[in-house]
Every structure is written in structure tokens, then in C-alpha cells.
Protein backbone atom coordinates (compact mmCIF):
# COMPACT_ATOMS: atom_id res chain seq x y z
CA UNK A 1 -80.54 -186.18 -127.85
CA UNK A 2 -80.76 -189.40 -126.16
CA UNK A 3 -83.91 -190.43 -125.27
CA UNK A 4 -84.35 -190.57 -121.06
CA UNK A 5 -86.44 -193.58 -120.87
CA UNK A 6 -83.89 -195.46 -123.12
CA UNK A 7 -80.87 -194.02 -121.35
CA UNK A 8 -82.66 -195.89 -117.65
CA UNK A 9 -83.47 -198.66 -119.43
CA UNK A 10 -79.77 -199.50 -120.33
CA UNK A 11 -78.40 -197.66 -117.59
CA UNK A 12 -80.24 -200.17 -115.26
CA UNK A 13 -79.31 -203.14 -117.16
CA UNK A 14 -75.57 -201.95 -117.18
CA UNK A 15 -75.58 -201.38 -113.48
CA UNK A 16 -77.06 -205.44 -113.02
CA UNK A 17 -74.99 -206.48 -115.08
CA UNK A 18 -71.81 -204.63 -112.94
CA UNK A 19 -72.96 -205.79 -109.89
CA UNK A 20 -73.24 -209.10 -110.99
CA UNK A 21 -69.19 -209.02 -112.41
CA UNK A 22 -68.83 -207.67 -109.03
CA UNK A 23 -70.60 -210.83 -107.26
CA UNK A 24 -68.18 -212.87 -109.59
CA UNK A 25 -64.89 -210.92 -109.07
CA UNK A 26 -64.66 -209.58 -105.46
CA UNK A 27 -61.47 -208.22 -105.66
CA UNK A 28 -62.81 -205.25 -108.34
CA UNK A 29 -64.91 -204.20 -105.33
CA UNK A 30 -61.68 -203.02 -103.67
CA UNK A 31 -61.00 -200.62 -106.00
CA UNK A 32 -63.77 -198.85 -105.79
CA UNK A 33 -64.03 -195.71 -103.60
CA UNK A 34 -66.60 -195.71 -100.75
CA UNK A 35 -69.44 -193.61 -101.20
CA UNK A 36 -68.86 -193.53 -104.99
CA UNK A 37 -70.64 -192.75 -108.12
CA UNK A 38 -70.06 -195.59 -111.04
CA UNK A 39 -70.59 -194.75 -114.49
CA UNK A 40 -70.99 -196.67 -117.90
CA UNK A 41 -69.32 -195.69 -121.22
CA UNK A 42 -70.46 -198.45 -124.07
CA UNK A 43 -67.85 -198.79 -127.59
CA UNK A 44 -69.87 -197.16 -130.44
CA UNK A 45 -72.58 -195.42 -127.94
CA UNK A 46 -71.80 -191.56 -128.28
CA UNK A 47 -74.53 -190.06 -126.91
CA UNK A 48 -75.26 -192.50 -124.36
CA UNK A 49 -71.60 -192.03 -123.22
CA UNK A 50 -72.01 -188.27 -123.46
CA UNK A 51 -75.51 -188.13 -121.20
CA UNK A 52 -73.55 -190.73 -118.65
CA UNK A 53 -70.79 -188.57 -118.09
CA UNK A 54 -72.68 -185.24 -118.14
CA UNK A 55 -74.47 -186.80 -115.38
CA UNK A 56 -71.64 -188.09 -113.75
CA UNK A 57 -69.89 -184.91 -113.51
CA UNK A 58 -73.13 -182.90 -112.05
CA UNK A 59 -73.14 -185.60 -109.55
CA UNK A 60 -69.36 -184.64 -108.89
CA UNK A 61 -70.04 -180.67 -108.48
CA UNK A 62 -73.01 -181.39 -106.21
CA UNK A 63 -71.75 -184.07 -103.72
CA UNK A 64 -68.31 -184.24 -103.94
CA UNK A 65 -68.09 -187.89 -104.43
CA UNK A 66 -65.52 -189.76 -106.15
CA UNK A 67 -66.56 -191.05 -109.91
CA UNK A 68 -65.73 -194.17 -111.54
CA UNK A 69 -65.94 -194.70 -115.11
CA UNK A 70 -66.61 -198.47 -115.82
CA UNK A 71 -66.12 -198.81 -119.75
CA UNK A 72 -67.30 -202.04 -121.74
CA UNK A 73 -67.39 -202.83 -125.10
CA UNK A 74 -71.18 -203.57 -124.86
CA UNK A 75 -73.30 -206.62 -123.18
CA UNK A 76 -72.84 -210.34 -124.98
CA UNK A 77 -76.91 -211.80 -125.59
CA UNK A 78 -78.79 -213.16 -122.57
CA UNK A 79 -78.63 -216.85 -122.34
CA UNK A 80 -81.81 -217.89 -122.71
CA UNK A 81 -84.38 -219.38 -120.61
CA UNK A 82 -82.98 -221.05 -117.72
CA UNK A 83 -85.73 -223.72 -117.56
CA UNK A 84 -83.84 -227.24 -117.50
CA UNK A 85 -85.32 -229.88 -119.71
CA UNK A 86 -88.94 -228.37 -119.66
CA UNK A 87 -92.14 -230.77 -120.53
CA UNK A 88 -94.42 -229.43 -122.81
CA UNK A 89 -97.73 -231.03 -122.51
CA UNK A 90 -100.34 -229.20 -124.69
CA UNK A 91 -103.91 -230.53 -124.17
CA UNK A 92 -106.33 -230.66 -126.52
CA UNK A 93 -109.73 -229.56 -126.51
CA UNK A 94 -112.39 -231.95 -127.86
CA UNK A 95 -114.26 -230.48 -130.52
């Protein structure tokens, strides 16, 4: 069963992520149906996939609105701090 907390958890980070590819690549924004209801399928993740789509489809029997499966073969590592050239200073205490 997967576990609802981690199932937000990525399910958030998947939909930044999206909307940032989105940002990036306008154009996938035109195939998307108005009004619509995007979900995530992940390579390897079976019961994440299964929970997505479950809830995917109850969202489809209760409000009618289109669905759109966005599949990825996972997320690549974050990039690090985005600090540029940071100065670290430490001062030290007289004893």
C-alpha cells in the first residue's frame, strides 16, 4: 500500500517539476486539455503508478474532466546549491 504522505510528497515534486518543463517548452502546454487533470506514472514505481491512476480515474467519474497521463522515467538529482562563489568566513572565538 503506498504510503499517502510519500505519495504527496513525490506527487508535489512531480507536478514542480512538470510545470517547470512546461515554463521551458510552451508548446507542450497546447496539448493539454483545458480544465484537465495531469497525472504522473514513474519507470519502476508500481504502486505509486497504481495509486496515481486510481486517483486519476475517480477524478474522471466525478467531474468529467479530461485526464492526462504524463509518464517519466524518474527525476535526474537536484543541482545543488545555487549559491555562486560563496565566502566562507568562520570566526573564531577567543578562548
Amino acid at each position: 500500500m503506498m504510503n499517502p504522505h510519500e505519495f504527496a510528497r513525490k506527487q508535489m515534486e512531480l507536478t514542480a517539476e512538470f510545470a517547470r518543463y512546461v515554463v521551458e517548452h510552451p508548446e507542450v502546454d497546447e496539448l493539454l486539455p483545458e480544465q484537465s487533470y495531469i497525472y504522473f506514472e514513474v519507470s519502476g514505481e508500481v504502486e505509486f503508478n497504481r495509486f496515481s491512476r486510481e486517483l486519476a480515474e475517480k477524478q474522471l467519474r466525478a467531474e468529467g474532466v479530461p485526464i492526462v497521463c504524463v509518464r517519466t522515467k524518474g527525476l535526474s538529482p537536484p543541482q545543488g546549491s545555487r549559491l555562486i562563489d560563496p565566502q566562507i568566513s568562520p570566526t573564531v572565538v577567543p578562548a
